[in-house]
Protein backbone atom coordinates (compact mmCIF):
# COMPACT_ATOMS: atom_id res chain seq x y z
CA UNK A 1 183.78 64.57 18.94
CA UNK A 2 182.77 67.82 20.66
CA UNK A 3 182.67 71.67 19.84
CA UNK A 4 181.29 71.96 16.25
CA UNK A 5 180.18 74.47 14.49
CA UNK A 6 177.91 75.62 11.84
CA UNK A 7 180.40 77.37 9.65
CA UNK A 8 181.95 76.54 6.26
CA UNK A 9 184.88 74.73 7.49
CA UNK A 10 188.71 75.58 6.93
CA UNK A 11 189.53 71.75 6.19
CA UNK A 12 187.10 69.04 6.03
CA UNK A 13 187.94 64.84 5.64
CA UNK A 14 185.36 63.12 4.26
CA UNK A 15 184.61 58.57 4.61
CA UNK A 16 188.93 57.95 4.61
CA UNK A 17 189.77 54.37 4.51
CA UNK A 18 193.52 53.75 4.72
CA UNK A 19 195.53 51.27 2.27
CA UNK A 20 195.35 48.48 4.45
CA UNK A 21 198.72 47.52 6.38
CA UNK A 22 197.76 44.22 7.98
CA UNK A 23 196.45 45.97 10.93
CA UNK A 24 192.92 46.97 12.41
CA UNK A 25 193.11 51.21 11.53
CA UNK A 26 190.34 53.25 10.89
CA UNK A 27 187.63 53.69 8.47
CA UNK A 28 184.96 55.74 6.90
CA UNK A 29 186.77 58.68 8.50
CA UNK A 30 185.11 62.13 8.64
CA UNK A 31 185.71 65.18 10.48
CA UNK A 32 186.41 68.92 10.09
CA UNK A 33 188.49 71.67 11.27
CA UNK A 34 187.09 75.40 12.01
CA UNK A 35 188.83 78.57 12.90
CA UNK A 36 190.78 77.94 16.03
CA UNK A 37 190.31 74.14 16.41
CA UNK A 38 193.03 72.17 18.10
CA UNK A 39 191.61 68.30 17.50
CA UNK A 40 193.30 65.98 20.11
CA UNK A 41 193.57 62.31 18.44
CA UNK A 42 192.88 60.02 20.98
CA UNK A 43 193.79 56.33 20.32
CA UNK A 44 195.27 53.21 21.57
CA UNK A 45 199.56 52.91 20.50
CA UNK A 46 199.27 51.48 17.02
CA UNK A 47 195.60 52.90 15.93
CA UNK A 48 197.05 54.63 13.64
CA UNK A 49 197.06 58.65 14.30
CA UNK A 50 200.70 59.10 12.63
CA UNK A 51 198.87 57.12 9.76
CA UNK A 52 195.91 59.48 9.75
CA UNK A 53 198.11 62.56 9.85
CA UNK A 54 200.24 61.52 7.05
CA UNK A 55 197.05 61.00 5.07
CA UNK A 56 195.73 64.29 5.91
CA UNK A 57 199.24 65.73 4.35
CA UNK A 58 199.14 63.21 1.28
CA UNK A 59 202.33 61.71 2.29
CA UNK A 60 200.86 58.76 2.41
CA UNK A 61 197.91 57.64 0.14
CA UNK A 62 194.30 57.27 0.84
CA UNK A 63 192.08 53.78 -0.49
CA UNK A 64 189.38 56.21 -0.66
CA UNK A 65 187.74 59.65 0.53
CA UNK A 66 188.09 63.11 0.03
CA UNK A 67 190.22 65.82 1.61
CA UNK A 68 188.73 69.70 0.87
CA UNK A 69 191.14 72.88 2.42
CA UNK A 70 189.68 76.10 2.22
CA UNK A 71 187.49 75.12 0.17
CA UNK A 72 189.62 73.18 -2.52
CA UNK A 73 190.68 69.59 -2.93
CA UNK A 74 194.17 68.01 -3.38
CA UNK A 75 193.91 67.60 -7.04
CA UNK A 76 192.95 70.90 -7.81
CA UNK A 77 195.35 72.68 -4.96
CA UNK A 78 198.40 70.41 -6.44
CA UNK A 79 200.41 68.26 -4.30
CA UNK A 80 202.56 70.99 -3.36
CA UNK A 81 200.45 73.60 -2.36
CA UNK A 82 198.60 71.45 -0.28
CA UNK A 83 201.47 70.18 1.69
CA UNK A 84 202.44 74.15 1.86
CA UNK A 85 198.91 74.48 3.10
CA UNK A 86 198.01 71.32 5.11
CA UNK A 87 201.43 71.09 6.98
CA UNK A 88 203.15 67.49 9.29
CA UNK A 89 205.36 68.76 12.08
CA UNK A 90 206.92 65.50 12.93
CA UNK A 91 208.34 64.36 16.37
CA UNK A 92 211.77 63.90 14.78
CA UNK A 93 213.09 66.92 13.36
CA UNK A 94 215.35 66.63 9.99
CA UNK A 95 218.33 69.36 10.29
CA UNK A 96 220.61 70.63 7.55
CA UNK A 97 224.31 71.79 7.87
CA UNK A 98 224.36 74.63 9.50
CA UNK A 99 222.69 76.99 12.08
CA UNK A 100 219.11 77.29 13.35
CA UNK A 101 219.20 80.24 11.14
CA UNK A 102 220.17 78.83 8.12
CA UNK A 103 217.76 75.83 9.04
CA UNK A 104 214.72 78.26 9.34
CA UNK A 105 215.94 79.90 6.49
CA UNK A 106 215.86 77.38 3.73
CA UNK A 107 212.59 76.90 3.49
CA UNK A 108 211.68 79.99 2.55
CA UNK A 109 213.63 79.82 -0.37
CA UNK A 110 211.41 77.03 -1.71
CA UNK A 111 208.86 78.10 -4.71
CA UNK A 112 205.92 77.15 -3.00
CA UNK A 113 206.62 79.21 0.65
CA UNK A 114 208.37 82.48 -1.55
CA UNK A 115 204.59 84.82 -2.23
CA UNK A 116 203.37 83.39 1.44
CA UNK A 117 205.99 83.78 3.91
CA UNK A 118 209.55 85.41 4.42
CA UNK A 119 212.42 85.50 6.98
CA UNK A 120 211.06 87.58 9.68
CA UNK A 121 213.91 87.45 12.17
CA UNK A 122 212.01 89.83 14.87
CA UNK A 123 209.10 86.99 14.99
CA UNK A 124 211.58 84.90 15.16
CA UNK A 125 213.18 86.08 18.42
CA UNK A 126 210.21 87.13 19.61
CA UNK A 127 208.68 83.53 19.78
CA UNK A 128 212.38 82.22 21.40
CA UNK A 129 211.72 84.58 23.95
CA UNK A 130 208.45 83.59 24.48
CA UNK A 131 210.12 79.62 24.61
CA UNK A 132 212.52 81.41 27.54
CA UNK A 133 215.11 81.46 24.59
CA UNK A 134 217.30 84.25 23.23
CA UNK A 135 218.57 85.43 19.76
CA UNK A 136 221.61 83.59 20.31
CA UNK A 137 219.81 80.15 19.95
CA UNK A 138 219.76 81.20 15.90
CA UNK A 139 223.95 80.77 15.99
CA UNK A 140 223.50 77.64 17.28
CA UNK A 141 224.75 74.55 15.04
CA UNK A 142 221.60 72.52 13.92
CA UNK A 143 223.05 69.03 14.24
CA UNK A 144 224.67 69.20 17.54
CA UNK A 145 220.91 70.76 19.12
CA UNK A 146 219.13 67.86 21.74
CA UNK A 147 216.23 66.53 21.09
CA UNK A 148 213.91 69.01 22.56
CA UNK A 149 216.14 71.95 21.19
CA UNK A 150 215.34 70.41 17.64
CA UNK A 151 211.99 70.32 17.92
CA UNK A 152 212.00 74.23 18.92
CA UNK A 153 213.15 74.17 15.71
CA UNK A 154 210.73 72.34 14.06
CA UNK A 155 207.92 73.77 15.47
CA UNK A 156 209.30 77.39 14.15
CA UNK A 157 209.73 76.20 11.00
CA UNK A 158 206.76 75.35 10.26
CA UNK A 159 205.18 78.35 11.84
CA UNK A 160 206.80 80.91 10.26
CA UNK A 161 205.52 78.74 7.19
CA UNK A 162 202.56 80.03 7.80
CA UNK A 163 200.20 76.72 6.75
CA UNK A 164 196.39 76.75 7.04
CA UNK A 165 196.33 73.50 9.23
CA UNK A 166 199.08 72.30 11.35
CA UNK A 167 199.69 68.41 11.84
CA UNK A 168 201.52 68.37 14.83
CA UNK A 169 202.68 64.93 16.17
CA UNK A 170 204.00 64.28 19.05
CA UNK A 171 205.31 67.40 18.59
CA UNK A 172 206.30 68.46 22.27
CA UNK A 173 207.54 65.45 23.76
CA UNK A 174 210.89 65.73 24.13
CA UNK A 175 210.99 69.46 25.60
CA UNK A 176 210.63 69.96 29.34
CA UNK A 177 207.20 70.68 31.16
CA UNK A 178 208.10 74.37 31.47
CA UNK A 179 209.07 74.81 27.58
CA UNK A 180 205.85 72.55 26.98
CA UNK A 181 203.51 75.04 28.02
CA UNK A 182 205.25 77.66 26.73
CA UNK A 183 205.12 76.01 23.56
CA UNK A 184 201.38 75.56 23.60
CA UNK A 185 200.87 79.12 24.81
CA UNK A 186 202.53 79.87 21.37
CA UNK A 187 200.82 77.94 19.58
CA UNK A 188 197.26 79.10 20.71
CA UNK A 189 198.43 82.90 19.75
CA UNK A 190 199.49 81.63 16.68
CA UNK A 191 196.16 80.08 15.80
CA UNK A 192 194.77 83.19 16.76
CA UNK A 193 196.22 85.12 14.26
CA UNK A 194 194.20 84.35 11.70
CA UNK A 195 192.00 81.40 9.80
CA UNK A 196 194.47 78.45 11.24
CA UNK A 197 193.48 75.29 13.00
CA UNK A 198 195.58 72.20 14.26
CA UNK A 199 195.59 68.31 15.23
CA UNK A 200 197.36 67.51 18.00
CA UNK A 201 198.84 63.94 19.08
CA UNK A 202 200.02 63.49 22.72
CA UNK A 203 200.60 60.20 24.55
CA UNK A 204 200.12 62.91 27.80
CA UNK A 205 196.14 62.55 28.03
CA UNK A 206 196.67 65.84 30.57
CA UNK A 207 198.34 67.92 27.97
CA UNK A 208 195.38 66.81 25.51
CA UNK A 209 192.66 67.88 28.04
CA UNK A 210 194.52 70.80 28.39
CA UNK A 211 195.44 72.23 24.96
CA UNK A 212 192.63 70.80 22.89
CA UNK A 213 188.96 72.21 22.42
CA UNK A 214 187.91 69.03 20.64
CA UNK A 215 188.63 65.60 20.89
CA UNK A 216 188.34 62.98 17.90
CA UNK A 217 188.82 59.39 19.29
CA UNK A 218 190.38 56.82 16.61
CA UNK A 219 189.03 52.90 17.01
């Protein structure tokens, strides 16, 4: 792993060992995240990085080690504030009835997004435009979007969420090479913003030389 630095981290993972699945996976785990990071996981299909980053969320439990954001752990955060905090974009993007709109929409509503983040439709359009998208995208019904259209919508959502560390898997690889870099563009002014930081899975080894300033490879 390259690029550290000397400050108190924004997220730090400390000796994780998964609950075995009858596979060879990773152990005694340990890495952190600074202001600005984008981690590429590099590892073999199957080393578990989808694993890792589902661990990293708490969706999925840990056999042992310890998980510290902004300076506080899980169990003190509560299960959801760090999942408000420590955020999984998926590759496959779950979509309600309804618009985009409505689909960016309802999470906001949710107790633990309502004192941290609210609809802010001019952000909104803003970032389609940046994605070479326009306002009308938001009328759009959800459920009929392609695959690449839904994950514009995922990666929004989760955005506008505003989390400390973004999980993203996979998370570009259905949209087209133009919309990819546009995407990543976004994302790096996003990061930007404020105290954020990201890891990034790709099986494009170009796009992870290319968007990531740090590379973690899994055994």
């Amino acid at each position: 792993m390259n690029g550290s630095s000397t400050s108190m981290p924004l997220f730090s993972a400390h000796a994780l060992e998964p609950i075995q699945t009858g596979r060879a996976c990773w152990q005694q785990l340990s890495f952190s995240l600074h202001k600005g990071d984008r981690l590429g996981l590099v590892a073999p299909s199957g080393a578990g990085k989808t694993l890792l980053l589902r661990a990293l969320a708490q969706l999925d439990p840990l056999r042992s080690g310890e998980l510290c954001c902004r300076g506080a752990s899980p169990g003190k955060l509560g299960m959801t504030q760090w999942r408000a905090m420590v955020m999984l974009v998926a590759q496959r993007c779950a979509v309600t009835p309804g618009t985009v709109e409505d689909n960016l929409r309802l999470p906001l509503q949710w107790r633990q997004h309502r004192h941290q983040a609210s609809w802010q439709r001019a952000t909104i359009v803003a970032w389609l435009e940046a994605l070479g998208r326009t306002s009308d995208f938001l009328g759009w019904d959800a459920e009929q979007l392609s695959g690449g259209e839904q994950q514009v919508l995922n990666l929004l959502r989760a955005l506008q969420l505003q989390p400390v560390v973004l999980l993203l898997d996979e998370c570009t690889a259905s949209l087209d090479p133009s919309t990819c870099r546009a995407m990543e563009t976004l994302l790096l002014r996003w990061l930007s913003e404020t105290e954020r930081a990201c890891v990034f899975t790709s099986h494009d080894p170009d796009q992870i030389e290319r968007f990531c300033n740090r590379v973690l490879a899994l055994p």
